[in-house]
C-alpha atoms as a PDB file:
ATOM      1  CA  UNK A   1     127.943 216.370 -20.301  1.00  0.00           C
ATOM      2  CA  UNK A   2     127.772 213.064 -18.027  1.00  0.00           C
ATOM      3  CA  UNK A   3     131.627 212.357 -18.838  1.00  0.00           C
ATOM      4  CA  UNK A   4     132.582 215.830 -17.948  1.00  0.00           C
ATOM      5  CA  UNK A   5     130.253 216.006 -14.516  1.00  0.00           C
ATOM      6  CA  UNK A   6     131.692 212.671 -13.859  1.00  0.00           C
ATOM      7  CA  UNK A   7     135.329 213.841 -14.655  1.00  0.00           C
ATOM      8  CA  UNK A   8     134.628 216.850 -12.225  1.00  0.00           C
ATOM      9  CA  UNK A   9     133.515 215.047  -9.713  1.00  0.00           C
ATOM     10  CA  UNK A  10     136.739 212.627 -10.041  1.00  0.00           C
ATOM     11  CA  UNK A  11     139.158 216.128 -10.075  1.00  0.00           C
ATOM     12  CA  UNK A  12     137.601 217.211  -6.639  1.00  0.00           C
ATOM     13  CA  UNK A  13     138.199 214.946  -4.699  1.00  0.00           C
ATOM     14  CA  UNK A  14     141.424 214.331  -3.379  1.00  0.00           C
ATOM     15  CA  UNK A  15     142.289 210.883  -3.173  1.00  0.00           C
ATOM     16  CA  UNK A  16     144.978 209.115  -0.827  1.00  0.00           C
ATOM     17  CA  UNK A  17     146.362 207.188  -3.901  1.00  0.00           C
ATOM     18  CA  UNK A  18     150.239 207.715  -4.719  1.00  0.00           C
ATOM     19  CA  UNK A  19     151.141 209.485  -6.936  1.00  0.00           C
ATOM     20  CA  UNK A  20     154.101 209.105  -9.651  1.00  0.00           C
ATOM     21  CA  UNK A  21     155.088 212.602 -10.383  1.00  0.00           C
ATOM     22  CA  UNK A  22     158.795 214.484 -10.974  1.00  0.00           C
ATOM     23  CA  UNK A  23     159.627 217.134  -9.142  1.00  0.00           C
ATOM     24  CA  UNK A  24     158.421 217.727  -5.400  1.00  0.00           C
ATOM     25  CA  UNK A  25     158.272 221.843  -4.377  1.00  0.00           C
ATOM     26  CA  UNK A  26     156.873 223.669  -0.907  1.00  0.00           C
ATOM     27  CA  UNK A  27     155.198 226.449  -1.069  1.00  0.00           C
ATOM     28  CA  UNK A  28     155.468 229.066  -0.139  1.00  0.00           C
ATOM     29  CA  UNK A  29     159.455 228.802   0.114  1.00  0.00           C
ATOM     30  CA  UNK A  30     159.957 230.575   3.029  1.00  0.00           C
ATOM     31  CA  UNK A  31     157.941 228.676   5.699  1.00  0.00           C
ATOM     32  CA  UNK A  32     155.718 226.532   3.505  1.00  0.00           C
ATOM     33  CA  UNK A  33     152.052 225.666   4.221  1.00  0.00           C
ATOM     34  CA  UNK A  34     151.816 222.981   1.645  1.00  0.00           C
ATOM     35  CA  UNK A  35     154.066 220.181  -0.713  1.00  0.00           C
ATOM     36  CA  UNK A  36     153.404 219.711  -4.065  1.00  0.00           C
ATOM     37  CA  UNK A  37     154.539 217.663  -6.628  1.00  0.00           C
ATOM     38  CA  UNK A  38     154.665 218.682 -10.318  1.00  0.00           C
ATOM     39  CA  UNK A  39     154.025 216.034 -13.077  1.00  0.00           C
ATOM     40  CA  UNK A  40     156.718 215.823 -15.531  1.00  0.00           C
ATOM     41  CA  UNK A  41     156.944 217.807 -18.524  1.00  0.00           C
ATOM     42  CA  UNK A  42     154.876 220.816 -16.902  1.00  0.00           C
ATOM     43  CA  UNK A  43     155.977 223.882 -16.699  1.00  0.00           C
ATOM     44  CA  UNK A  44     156.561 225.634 -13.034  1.00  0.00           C
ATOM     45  CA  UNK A  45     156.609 229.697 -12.957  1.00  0.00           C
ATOM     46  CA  UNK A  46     157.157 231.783  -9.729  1.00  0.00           C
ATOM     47  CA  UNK A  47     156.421 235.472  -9.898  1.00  0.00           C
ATOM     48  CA  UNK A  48     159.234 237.269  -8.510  1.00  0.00           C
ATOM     49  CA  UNK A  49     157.052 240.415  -7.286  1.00  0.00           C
ATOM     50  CA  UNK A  50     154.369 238.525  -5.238  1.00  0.00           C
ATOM     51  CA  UNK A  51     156.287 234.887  -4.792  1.00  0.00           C
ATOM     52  CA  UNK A  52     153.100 233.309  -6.332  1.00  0.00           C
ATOM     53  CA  UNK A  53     153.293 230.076  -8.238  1.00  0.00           C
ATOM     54  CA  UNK A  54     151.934 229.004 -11.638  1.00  0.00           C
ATOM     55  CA  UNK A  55     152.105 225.449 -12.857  1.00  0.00           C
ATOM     56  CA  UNK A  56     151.206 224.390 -16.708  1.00  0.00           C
ATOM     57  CA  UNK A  57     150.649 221.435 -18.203  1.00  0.00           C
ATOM     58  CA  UNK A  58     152.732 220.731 -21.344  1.00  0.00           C
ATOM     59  CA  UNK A  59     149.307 220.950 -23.320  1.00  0.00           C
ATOM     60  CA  UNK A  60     148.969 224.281 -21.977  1.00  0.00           C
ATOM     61  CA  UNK A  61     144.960 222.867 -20.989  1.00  0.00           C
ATOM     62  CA  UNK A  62     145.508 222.943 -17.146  1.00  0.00           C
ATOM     63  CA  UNK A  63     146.728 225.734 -14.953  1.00  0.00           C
ATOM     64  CA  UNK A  64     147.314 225.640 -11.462  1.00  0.00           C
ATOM     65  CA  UNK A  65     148.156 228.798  -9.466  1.00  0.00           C
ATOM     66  CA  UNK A  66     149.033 229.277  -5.797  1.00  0.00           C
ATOM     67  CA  UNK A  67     149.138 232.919  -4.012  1.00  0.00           C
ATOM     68  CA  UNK A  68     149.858 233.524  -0.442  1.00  0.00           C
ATOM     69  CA  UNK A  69     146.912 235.798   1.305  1.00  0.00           C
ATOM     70  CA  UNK A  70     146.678 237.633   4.326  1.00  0.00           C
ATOM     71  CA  UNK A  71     143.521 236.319   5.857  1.00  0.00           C
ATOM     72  CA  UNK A  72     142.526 233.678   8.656  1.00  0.00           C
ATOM     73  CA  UNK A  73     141.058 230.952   6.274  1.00  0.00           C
ATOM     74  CA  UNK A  74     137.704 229.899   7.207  1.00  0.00           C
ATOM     75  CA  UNK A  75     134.332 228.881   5.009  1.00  0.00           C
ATOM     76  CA  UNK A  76     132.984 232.916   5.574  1.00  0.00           C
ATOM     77  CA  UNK A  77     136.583 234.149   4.147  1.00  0.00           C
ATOM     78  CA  UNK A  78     136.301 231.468   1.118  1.00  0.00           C
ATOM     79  CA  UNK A  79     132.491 232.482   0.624  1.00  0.00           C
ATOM     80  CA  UNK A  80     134.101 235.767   0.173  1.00  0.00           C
ATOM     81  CA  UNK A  81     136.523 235.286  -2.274  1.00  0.00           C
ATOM     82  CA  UNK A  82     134.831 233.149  -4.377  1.00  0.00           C
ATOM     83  CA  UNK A  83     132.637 235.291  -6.527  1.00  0.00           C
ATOM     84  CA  UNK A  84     135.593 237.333  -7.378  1.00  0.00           C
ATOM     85  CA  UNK A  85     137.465 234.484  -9.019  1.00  0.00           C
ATOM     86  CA  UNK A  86     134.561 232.903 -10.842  1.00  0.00           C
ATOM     87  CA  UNK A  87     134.247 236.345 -12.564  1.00  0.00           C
ATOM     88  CA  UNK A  88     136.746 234.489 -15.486  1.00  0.00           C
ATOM     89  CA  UNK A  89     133.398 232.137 -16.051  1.00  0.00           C
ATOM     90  CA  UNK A  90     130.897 233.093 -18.560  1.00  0.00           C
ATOM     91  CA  UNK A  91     127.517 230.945 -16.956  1.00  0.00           C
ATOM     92  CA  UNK A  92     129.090 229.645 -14.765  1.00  0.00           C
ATOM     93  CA  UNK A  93     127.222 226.943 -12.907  1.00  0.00           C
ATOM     94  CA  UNK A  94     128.241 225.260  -9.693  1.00  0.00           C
ATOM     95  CA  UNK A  95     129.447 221.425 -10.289  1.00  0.00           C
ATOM     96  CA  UNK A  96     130.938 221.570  -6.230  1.00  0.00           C
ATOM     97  CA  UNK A  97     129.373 223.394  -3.619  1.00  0.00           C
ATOM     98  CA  UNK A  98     131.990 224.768  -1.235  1.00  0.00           C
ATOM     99  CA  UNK A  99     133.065 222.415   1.442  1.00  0.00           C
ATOM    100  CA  UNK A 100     135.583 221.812   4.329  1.00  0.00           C
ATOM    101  CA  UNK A 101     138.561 219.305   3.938  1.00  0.00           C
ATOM    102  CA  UNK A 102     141.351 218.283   6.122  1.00  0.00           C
ATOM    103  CA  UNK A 103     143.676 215.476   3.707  1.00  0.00           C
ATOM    104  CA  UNK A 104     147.489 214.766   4.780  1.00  0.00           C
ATOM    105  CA  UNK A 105     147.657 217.237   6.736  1.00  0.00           C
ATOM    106  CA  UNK A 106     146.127 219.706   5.127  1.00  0.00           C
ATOM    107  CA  UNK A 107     143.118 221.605   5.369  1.00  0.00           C
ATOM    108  CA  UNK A 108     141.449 223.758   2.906  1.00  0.00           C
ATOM    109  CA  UNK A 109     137.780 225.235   1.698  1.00  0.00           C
ATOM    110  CA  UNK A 110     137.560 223.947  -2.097  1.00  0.00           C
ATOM    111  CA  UNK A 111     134.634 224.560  -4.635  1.00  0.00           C
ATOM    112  CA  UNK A 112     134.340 223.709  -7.887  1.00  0.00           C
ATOM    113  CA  UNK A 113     132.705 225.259 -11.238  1.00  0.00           C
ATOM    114  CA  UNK A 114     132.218 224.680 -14.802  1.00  0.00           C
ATOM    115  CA  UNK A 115     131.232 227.242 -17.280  1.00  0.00           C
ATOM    116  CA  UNK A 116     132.962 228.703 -20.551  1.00  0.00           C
ATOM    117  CA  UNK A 117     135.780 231.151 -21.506  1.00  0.00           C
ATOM    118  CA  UNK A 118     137.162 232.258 -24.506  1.00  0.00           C
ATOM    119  CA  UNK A 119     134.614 230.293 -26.249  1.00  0.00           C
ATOM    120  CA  UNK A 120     135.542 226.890 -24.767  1.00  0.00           C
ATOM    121  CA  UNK A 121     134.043 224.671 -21.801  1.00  0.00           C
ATOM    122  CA  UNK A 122     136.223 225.173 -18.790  1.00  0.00           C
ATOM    123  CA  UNK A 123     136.164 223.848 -15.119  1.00  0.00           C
ATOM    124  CA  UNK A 124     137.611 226.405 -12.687  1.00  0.00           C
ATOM    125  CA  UNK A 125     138.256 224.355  -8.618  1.00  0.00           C
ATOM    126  CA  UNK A 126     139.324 226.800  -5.867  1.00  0.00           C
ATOM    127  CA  UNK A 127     140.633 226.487  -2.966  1.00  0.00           C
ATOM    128  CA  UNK A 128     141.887 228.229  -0.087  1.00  0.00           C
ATOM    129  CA  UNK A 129     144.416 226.263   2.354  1.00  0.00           C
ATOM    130  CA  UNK A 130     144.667 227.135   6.223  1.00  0.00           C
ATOM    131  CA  UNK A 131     148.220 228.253   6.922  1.00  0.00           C
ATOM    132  CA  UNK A 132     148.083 229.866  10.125  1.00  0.00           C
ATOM    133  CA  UNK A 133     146.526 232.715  11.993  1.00  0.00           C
ATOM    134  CA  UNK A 134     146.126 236.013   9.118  1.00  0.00           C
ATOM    135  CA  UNK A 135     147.454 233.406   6.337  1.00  0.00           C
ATOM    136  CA  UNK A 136     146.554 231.289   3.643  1.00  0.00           C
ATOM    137  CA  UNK A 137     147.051 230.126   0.601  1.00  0.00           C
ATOM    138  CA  UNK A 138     144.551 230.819  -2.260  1.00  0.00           C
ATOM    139  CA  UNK A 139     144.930 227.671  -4.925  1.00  0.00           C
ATOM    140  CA  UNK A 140     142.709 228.626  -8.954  1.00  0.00           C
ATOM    141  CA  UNK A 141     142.320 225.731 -11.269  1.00  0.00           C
ATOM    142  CA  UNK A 142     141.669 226.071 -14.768  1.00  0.00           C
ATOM    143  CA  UNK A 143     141.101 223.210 -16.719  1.00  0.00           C
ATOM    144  CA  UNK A 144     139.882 223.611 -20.591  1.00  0.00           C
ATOM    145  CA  UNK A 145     137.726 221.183 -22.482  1.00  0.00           C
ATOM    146  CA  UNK A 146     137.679 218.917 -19.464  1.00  0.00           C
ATOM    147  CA  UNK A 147     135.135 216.572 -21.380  1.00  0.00           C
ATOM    148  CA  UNK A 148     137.906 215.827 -24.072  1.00  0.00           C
ATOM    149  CA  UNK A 149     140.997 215.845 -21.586  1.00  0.00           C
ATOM    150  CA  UNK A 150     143.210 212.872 -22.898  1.00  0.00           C
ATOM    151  CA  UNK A 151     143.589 210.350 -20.280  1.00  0.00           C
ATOM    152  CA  UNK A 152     147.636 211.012 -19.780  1.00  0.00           C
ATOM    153  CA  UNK A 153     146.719 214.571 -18.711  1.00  0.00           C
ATOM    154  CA  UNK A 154     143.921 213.949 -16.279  1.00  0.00           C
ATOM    155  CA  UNK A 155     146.333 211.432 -14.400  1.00  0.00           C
ATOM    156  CA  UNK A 156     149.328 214.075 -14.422  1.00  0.00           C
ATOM    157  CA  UNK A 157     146.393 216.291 -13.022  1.00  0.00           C
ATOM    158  CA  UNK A 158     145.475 213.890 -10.411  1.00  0.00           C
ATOM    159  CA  UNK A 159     148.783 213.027  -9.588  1.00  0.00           C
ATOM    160  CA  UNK A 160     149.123 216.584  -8.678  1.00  0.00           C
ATOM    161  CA  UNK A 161     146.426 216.722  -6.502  1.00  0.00           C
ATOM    162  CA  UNK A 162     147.130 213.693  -4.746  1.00  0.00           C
ATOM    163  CA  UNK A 163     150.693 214.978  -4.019  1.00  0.00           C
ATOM    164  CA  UNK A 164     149.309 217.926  -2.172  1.00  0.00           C
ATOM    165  CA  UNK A 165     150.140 217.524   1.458  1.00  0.00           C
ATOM    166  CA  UNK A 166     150.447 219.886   4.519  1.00  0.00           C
ATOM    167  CA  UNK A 167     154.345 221.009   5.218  1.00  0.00           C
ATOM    168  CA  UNK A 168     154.382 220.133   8.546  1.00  0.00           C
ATOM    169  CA  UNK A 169     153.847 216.657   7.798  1.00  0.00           C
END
């Protein structure tokens, strides 16, 4: 349990370090709010009917999702759309309060739990990035077995974190 609080704790924050990943996207396409980079080997999926984005790590463990939304982003919004999302949690405990953070650029509302689905430990982080007046971007983490992640994984995962920056910068 400490290595996996410990390893959560490491996951939510978003370091300056650089990272070494592949392939660099925007998102959303047209006009993005945010840059991304995706580690190498994972596997990038855009929904053609609502231009979301889902990223998957070759281990299938981690999934990343992105999903443009219609609302001012704020800490009340967030509050909001929280409970909704941790729905996919069975006990589902809070490892990250939600919090305010502004990192290249970018600034975002970002909480993080832990808590168990389909039988397994998971950690879910989200996060919803300012984009502009009535727009945002909602980001859902789901990382499995986060206490047994192999080392190579968690550093494509933080790699991918670290590469997030805003798109005007």
């Amino acid at each position: 349990m400490k290595r996996t609080l410990c390893l959560i704790a490491g996951l939510l924050t978003l370091s300056l370090l650089p990272s070494s990943a592949a392939d660099e996207k925007a998102y959303p396409a047209k006009n993005p709010v945010l840059t991304y980079e995706v580690p190498a080997k994972w596997v990038t999926e855009v929904d053609p009917s609502d231009d979301s984005v889902s990223i998957t790590s070759d281990d299938d463990r981690i999934s990343v999702n992105f999903a443009e939304v219609d609302v001012d982003a704020s800490m009340e919004v967030f509050k909001e759309l929280v409970p909704e999302m941790v729905k996919e949690l069975k006990d589902a405990k809070v490892v990250q309060p939600a919090k305010e953070q502004t990192v290249d650029g970018l600034t975002s509302y970002i909480s993080g739990y832990i808590g168990t689905t389909d039988g397994s430990e998971a950690m879910m982080i989200m996060i919803l990035f300012k984009g502009g007046k009535e727009r945002a971007i909602l980001g859902n983490i789901v990382m499995m077995d986060p206490g047994t992640m192999p080392k190579e994984q968690a550093a494509k995962f933080d790699a991918l974190m670290n590469s997030l920056q805003g798109a005007a910068k």
